[in-house]
PDB file of N, CA and C in Angstrom:
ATOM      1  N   UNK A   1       8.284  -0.223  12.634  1.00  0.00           N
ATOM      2  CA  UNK A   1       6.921   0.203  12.475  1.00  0.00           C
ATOM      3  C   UNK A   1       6.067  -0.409  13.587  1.00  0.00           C
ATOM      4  N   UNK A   2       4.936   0.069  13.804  1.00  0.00           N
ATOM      5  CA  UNK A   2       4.529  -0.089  15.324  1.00  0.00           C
ATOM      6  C   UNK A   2       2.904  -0.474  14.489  1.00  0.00           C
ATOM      7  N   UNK A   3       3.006  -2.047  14.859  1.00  0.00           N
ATOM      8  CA  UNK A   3       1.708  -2.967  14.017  1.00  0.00           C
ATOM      9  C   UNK A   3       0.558  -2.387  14.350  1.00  0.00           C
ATOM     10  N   UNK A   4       0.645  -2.210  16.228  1.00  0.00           N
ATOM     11  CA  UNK A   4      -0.766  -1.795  16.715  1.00  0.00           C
ATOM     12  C   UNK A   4      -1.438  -0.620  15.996  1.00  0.00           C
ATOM     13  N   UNK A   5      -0.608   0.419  15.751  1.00  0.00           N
ATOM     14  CA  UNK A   5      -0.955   1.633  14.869  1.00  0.00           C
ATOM     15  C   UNK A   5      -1.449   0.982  13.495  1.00  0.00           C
ATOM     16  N   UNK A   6      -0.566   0.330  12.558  1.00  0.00           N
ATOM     17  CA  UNK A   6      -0.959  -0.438  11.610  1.00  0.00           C
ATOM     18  C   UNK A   6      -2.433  -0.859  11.598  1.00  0.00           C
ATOM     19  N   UNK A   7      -2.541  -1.638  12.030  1.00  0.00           N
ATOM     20  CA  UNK A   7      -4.208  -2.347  12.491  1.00  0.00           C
ATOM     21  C   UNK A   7      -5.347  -1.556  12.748  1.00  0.00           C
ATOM     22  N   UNK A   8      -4.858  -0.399  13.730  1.00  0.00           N
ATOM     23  CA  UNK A   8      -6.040   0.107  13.906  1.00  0.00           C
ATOM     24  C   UNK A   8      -6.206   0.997  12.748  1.00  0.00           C
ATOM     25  N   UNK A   9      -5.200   1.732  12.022  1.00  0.00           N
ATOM     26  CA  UNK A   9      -5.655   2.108  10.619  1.00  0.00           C
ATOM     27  C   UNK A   9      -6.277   1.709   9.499  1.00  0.00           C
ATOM     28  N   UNK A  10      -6.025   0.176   9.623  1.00  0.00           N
ATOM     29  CA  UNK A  10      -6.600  -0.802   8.752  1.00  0.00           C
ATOM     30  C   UNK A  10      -7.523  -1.060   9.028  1.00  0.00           C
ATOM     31  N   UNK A  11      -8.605  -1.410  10.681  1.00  0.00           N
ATOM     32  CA  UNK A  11      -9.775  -1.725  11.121  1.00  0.00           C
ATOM     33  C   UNK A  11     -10.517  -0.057  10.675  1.00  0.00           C
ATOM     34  N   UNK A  12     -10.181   1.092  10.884  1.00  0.00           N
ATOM     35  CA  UNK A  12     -10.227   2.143  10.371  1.00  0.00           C
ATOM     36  C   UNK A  12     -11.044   2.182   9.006  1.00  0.00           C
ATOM     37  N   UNK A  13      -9.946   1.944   8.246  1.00  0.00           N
ATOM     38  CA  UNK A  13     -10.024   2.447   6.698  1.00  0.00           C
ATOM     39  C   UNK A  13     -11.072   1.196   5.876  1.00  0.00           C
ATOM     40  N   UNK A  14     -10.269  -0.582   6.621  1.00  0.00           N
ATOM     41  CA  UNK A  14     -11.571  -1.207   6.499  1.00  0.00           C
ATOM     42  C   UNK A  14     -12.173  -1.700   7.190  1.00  0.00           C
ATOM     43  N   UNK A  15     -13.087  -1.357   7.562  1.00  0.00           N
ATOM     44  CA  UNK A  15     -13.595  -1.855   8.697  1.00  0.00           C
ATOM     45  C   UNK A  15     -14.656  -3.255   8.324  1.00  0.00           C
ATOM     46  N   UNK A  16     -14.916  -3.114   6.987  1.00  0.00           N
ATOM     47  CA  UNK A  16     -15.862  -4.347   6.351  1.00  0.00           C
ATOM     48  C   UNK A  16     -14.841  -5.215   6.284  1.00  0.00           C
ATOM     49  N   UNK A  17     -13.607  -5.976   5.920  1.00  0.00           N
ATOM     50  CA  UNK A  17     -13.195  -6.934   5.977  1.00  0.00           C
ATOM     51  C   UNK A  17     -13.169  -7.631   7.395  1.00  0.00           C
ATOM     52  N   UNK A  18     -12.860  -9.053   7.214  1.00  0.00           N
ATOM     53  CA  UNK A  18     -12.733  -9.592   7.988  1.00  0.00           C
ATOM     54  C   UNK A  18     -11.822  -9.735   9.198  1.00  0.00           C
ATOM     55  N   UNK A  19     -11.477 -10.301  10.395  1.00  0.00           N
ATOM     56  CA  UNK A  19     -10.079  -9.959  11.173  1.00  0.00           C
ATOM     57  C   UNK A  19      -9.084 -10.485  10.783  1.00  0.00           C
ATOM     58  N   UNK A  20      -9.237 -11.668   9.594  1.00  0.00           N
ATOM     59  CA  UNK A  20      -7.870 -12.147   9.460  1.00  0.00           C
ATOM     60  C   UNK A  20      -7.376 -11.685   8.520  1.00  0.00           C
ATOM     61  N   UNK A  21      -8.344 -10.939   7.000  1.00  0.00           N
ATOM     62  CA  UNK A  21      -7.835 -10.150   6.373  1.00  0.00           C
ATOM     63  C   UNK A  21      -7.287  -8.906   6.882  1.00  0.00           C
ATOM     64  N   UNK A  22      -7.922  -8.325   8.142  1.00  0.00           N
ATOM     65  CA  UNK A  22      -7.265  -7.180   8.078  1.00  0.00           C
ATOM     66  C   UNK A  22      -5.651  -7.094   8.976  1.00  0.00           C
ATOM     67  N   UNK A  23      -5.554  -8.747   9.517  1.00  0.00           N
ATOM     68  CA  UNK A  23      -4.221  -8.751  10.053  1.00  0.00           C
ATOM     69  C   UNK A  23      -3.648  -9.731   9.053  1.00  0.00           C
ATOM     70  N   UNK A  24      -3.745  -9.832   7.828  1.00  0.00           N
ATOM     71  CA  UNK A  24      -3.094 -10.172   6.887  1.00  0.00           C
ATOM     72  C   UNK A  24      -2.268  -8.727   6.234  1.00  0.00           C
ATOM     73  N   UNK A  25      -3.332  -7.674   6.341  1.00  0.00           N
ATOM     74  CA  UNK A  25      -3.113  -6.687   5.165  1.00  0.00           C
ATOM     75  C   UNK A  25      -1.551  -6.366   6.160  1.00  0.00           C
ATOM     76  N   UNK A  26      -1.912  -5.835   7.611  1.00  0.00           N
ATOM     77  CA  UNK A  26      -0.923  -5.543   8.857  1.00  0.00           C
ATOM     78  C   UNK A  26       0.085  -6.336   8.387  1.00  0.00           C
ATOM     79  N   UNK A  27       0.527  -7.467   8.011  1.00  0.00           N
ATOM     80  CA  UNK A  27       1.324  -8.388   8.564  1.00  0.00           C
ATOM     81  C   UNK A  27       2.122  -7.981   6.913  1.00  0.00           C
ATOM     82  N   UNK A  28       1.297  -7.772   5.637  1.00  0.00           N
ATOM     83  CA  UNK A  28       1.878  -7.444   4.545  1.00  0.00           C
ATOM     84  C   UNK A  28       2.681  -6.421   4.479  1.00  0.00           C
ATOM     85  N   UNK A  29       1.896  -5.292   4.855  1.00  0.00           N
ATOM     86  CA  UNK A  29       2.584  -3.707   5.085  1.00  0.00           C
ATOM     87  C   UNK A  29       3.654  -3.329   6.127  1.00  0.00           C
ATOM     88  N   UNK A  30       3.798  -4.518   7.143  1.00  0.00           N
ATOM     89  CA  UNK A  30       4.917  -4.224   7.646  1.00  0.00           C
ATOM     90  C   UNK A  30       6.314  -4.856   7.645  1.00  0.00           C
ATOM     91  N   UNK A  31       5.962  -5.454   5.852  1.00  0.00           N
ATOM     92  CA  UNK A  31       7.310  -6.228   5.407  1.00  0.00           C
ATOM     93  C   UNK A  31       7.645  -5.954   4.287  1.00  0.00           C
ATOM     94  N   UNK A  32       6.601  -4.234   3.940  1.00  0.00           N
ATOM     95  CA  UNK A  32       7.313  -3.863   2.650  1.00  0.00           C
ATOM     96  C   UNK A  32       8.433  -3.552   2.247  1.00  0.00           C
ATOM     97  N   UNK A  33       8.712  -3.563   0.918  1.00  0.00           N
ATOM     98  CA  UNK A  33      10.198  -2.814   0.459  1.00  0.00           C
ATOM     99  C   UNK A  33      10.540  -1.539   1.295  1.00  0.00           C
ATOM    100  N   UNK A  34      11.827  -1.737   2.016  1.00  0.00           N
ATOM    101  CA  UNK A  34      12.246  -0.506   2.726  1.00  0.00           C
ATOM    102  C   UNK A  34      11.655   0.634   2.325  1.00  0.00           C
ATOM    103  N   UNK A  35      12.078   1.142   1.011  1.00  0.00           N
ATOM    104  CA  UNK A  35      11.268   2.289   0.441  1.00  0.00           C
ATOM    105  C   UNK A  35      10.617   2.370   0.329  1.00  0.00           C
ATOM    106  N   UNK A  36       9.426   1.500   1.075  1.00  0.00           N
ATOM    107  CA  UNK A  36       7.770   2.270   1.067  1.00  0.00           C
ATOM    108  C   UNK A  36       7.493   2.004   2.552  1.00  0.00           C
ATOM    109  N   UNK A  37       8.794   2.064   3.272  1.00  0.00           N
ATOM    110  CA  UNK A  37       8.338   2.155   4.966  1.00  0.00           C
ATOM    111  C   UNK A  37       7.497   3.897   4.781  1.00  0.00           C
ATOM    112  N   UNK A  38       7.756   4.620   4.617  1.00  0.00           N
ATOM    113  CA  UNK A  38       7.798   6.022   4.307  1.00  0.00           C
ATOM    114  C   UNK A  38       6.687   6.224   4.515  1.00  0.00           C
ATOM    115  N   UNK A  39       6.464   5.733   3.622  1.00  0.00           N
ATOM    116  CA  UNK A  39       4.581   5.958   2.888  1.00  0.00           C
ATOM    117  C   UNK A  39       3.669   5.431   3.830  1.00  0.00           C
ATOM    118  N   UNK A  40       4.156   4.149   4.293  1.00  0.00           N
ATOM    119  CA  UNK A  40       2.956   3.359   5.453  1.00  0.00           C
ATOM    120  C   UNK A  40       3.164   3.902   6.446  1.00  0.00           C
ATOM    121  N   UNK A  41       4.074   4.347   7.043  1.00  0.00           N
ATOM    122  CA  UNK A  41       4.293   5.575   8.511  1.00  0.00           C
ATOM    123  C   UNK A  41       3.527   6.441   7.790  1.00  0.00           C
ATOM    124  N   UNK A  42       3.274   7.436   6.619  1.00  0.00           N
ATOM    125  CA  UNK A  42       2.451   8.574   6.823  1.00  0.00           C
ATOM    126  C   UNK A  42       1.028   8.291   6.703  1.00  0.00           C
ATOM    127  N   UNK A  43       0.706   7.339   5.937  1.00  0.00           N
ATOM    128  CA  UNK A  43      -0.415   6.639   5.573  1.00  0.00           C
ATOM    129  C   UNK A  43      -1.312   6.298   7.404  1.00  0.00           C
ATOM    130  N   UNK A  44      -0.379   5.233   8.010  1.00  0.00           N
ATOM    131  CA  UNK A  44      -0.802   5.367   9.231  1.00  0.00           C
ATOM    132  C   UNK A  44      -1.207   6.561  10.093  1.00  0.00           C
ATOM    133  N   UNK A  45      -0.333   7.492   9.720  1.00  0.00           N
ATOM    134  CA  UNK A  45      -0.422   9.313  10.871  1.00  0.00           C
ATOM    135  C   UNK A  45      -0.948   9.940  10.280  1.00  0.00           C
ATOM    136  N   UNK A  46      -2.278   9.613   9.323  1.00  0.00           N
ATOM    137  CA  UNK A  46      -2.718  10.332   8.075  1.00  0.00           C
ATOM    138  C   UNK A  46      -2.122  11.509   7.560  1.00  0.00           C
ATOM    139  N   UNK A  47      -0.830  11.135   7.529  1.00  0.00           N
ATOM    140  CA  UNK A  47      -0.396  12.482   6.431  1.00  0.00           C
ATOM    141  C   UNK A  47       0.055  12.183   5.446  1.00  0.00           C
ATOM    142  N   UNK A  48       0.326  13.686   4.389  1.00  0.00           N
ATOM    143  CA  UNK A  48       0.398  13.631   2.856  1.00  0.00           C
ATOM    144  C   UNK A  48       1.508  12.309   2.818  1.00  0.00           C
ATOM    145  N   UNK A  49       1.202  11.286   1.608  1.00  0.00           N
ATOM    146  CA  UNK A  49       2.043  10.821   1.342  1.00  0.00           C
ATOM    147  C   UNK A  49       3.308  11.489  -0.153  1.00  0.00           C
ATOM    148  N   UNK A  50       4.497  10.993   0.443  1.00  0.00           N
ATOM    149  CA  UNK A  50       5.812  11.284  -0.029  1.00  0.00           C
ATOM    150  C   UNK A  50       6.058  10.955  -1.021  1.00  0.00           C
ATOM    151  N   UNK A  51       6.217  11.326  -2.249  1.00  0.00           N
ATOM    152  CA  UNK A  51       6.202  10.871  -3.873  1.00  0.00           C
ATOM    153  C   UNK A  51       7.714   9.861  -4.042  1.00  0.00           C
ATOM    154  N   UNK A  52       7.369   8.501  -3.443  1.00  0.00           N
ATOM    155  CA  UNK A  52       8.800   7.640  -3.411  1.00  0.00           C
ATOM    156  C   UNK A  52       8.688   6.991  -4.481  1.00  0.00           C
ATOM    157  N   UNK A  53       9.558   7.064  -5.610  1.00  0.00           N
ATOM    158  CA  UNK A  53       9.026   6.431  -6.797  1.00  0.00           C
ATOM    159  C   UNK A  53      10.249   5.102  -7.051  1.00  0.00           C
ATOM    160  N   UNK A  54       9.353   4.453  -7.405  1.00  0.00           N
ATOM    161  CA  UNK A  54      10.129   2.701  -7.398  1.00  0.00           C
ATOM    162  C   UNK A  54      10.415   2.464  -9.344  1.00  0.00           C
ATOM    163  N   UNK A  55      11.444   2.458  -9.211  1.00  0.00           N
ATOM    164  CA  UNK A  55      12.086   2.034 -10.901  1.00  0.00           C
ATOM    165  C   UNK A  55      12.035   3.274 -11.384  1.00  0.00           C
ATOM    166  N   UNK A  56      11.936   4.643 -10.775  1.00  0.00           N
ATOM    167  CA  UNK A  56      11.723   5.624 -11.174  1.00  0.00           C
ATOM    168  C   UNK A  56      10.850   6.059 -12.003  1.00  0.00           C
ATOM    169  N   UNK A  57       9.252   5.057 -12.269  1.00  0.00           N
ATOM    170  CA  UNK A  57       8.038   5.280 -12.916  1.00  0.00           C
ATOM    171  C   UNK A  57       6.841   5.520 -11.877  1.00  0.00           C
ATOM    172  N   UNK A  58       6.710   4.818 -10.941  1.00  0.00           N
ATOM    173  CA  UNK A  58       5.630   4.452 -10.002  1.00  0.00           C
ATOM    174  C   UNK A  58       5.655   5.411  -8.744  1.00  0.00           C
ATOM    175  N   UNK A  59       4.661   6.033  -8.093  1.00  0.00           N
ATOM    176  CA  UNK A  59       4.925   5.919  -6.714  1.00  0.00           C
ATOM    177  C   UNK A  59       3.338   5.601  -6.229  1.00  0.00           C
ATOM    178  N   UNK A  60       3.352   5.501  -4.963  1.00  0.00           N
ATOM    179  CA  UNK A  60       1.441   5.350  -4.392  1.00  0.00           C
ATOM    180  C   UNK A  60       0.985   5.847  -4.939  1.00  0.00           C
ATOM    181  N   UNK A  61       0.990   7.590  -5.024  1.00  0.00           N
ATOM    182  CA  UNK A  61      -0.089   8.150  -5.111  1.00  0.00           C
ATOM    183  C   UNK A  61      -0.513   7.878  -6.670  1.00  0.00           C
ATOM    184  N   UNK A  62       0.438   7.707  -7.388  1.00  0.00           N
ATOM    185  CA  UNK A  62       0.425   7.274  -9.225  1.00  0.00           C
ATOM    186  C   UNK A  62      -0.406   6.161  -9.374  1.00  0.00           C
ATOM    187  N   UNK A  63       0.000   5.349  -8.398  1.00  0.00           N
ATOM    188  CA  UNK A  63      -1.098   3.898  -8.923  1.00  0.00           C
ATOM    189  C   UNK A  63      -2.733   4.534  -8.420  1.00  0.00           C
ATOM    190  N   UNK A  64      -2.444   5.141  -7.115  1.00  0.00           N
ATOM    191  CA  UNK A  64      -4.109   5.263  -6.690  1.00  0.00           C
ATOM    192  C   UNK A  64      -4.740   6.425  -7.769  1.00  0.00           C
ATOM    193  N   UNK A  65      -3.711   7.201  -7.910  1.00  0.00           N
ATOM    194  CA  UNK A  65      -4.405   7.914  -9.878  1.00  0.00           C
ATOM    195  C   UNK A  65      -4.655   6.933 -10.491  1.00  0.00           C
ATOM    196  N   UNK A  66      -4.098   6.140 -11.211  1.00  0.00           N
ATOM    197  CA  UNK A  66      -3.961   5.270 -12.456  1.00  0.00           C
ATOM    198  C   UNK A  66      -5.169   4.285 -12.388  1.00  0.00           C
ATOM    199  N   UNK A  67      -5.210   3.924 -10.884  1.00  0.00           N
ATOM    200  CA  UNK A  67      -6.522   2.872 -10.479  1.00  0.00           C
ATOM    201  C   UNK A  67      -7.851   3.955 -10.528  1.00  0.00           C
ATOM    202  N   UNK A  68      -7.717   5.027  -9.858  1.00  0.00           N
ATOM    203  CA  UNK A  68      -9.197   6.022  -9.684  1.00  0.00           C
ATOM    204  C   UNK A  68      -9.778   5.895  -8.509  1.00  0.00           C
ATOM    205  N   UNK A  69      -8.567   5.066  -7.241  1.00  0.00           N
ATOM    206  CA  UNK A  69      -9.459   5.113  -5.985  1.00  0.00           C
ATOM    207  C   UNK A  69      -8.346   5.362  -5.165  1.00  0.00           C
ATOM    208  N   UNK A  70      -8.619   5.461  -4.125  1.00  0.00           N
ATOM    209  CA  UNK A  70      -7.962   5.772  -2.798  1.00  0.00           C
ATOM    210  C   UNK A  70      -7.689   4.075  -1.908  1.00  0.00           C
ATOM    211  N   UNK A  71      -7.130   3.696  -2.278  1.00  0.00           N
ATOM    212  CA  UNK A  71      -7.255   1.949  -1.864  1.00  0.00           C
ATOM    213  C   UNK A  71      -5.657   2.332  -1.515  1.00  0.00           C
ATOM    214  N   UNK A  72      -5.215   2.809  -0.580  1.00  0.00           N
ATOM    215  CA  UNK A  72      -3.727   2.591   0.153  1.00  0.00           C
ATOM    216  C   UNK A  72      -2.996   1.047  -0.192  1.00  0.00           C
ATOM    217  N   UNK A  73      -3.981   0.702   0.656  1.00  0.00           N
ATOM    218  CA  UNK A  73      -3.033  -0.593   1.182  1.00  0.00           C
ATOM    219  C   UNK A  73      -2.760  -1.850  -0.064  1.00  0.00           C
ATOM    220  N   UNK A  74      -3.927  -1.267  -1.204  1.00  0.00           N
ATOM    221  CA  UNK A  74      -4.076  -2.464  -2.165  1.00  0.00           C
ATOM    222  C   UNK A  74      -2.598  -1.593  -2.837  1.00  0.00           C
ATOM    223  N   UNK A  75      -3.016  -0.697  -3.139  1.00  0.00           N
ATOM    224  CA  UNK A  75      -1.312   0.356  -4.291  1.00  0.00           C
ATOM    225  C   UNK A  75      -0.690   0.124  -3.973  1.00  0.00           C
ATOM    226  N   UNK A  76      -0.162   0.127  -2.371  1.00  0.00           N
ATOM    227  CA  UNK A  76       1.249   0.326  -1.828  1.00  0.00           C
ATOM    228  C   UNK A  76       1.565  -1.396  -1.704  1.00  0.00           C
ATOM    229  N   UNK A  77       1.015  -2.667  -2.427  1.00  0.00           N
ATOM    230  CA  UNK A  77       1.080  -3.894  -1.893  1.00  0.00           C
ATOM    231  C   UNK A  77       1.639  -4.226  -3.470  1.00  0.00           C
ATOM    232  N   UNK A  78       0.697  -3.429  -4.649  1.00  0.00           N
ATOM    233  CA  UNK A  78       1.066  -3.676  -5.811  1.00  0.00           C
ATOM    234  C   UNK A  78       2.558  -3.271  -6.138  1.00  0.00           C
ATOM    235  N   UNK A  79       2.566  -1.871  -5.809  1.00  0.00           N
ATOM    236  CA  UNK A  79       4.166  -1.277  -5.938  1.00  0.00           C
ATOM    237  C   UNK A  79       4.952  -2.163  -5.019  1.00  0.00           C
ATOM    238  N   UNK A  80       5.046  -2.721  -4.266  1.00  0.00           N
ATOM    239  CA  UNK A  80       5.723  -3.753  -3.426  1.00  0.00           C
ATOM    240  C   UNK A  80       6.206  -4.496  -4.163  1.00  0.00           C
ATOM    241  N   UNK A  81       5.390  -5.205  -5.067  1.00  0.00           N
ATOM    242  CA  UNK A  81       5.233  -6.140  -6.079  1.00  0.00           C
ATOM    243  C   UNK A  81       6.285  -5.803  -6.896  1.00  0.00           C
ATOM    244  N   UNK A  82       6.206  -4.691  -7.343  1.00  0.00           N
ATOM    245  CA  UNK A  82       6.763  -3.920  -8.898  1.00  0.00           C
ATOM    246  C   UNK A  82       8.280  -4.013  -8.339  1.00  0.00           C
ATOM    247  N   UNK A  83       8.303  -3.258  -6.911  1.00  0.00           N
ATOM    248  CA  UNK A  83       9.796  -3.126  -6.821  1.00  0.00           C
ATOM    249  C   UNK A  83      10.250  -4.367  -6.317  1.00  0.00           C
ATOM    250  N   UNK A  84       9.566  -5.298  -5.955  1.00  0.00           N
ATOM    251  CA  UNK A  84      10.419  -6.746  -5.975  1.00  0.00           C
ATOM    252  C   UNK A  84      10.707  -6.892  -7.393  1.00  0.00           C
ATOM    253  N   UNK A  85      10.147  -6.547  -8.441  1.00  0.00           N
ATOM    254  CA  UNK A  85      10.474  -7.695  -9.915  1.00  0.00           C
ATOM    255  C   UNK A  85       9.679  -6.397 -10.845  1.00  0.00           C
ATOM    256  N   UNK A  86      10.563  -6.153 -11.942  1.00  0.00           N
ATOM    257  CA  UNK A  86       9.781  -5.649 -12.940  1.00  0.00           C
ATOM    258  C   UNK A  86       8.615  -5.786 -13.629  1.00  0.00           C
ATOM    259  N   UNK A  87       8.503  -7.393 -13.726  1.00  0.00           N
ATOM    260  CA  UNK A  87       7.786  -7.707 -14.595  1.00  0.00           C
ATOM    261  C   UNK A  87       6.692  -8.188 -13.487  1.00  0.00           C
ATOM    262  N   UNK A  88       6.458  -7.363 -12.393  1.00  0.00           N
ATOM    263  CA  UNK A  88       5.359  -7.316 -12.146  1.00  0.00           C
ATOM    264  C   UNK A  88       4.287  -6.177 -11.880  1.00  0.00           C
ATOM    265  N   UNK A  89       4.784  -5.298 -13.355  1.00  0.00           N
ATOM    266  CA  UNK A  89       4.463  -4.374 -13.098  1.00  0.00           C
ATOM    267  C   UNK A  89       2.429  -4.244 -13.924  1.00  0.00           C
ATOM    268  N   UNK A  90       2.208  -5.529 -14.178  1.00  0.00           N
ATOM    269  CA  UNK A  90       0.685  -5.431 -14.620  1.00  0.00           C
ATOM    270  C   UNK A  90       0.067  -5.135 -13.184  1.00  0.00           C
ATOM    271  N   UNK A  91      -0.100  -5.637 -12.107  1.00  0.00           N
ATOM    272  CA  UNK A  91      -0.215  -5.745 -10.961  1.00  0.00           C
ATOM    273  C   UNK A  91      -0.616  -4.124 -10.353  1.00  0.00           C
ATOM    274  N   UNK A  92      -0.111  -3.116 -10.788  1.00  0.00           N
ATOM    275  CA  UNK A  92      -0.422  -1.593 -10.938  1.00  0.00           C
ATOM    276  C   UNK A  92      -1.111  -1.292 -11.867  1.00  0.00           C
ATOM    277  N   UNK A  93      -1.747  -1.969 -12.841  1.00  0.00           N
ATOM    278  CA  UNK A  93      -3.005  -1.773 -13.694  1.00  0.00           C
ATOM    279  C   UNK A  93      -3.611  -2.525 -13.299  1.00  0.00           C
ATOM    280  N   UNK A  94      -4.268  -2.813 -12.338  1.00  0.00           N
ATOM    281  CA  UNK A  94      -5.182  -3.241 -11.634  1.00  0.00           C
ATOM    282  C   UNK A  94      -6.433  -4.054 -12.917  1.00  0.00           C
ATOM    283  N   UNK A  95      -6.607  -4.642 -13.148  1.00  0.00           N
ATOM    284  CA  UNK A  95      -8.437  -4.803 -13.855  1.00  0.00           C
ATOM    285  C   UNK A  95      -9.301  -4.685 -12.756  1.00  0.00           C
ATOM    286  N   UNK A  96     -10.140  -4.247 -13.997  1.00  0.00           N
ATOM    287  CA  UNK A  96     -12.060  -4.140 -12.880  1.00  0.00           C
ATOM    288  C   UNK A  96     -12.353  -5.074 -13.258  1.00  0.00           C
ATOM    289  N   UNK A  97     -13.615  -5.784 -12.610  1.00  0.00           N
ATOM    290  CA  UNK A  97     -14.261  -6.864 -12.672  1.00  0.00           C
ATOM    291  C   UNK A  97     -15.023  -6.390 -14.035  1.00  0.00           C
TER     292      UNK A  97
END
């Protein structure tokens, strides 16, 4: 995966965070679970993302339903989560403040 693309999607999408958050988020997304390389290559080339579903319940676009926003990088960090370990699957029910 090619970071520079990474970053500038992320300075992109957030442009209100800070620089070290947003080369934190970079540095997260390009050590996801193989099976969500997929998603962050289309995510980056803004295209449709690919219904890759992890434990065979989850995929991105399910959590960014389930949450009610379009937050890429936070879903695809949670499902990261999930498919490291089951039981981290609260982490995709997000709470609101």
């Amino acid at each position: 995966m090619n970071d520079e693309k990474i970053i500038k999607r992320i300075k992109e999408q957030y442009p209100y965070y800070s620089k070290e958050k947003q080369k934190e988020y970079a540095k997260l997304l390009m050590s996801v679970d193989e099976r969500l390389y997929q998603n962050v290559e289309e995510w980056v080339n803004d295209n449709s993302l690919s219904e890759i579903w992890i434990r065979g319940k989850y995929c991105v676009r399910a959590v960014m339903q389930i949450r009610q926003d379009d937050d890429f990088v936070d879903a695809v960090l949670a499902l990261n989560e999930y498919a490291k370990k089951a039981s981290n699957e609260y982490m995709i029910w997000r709470q609101r403040a």
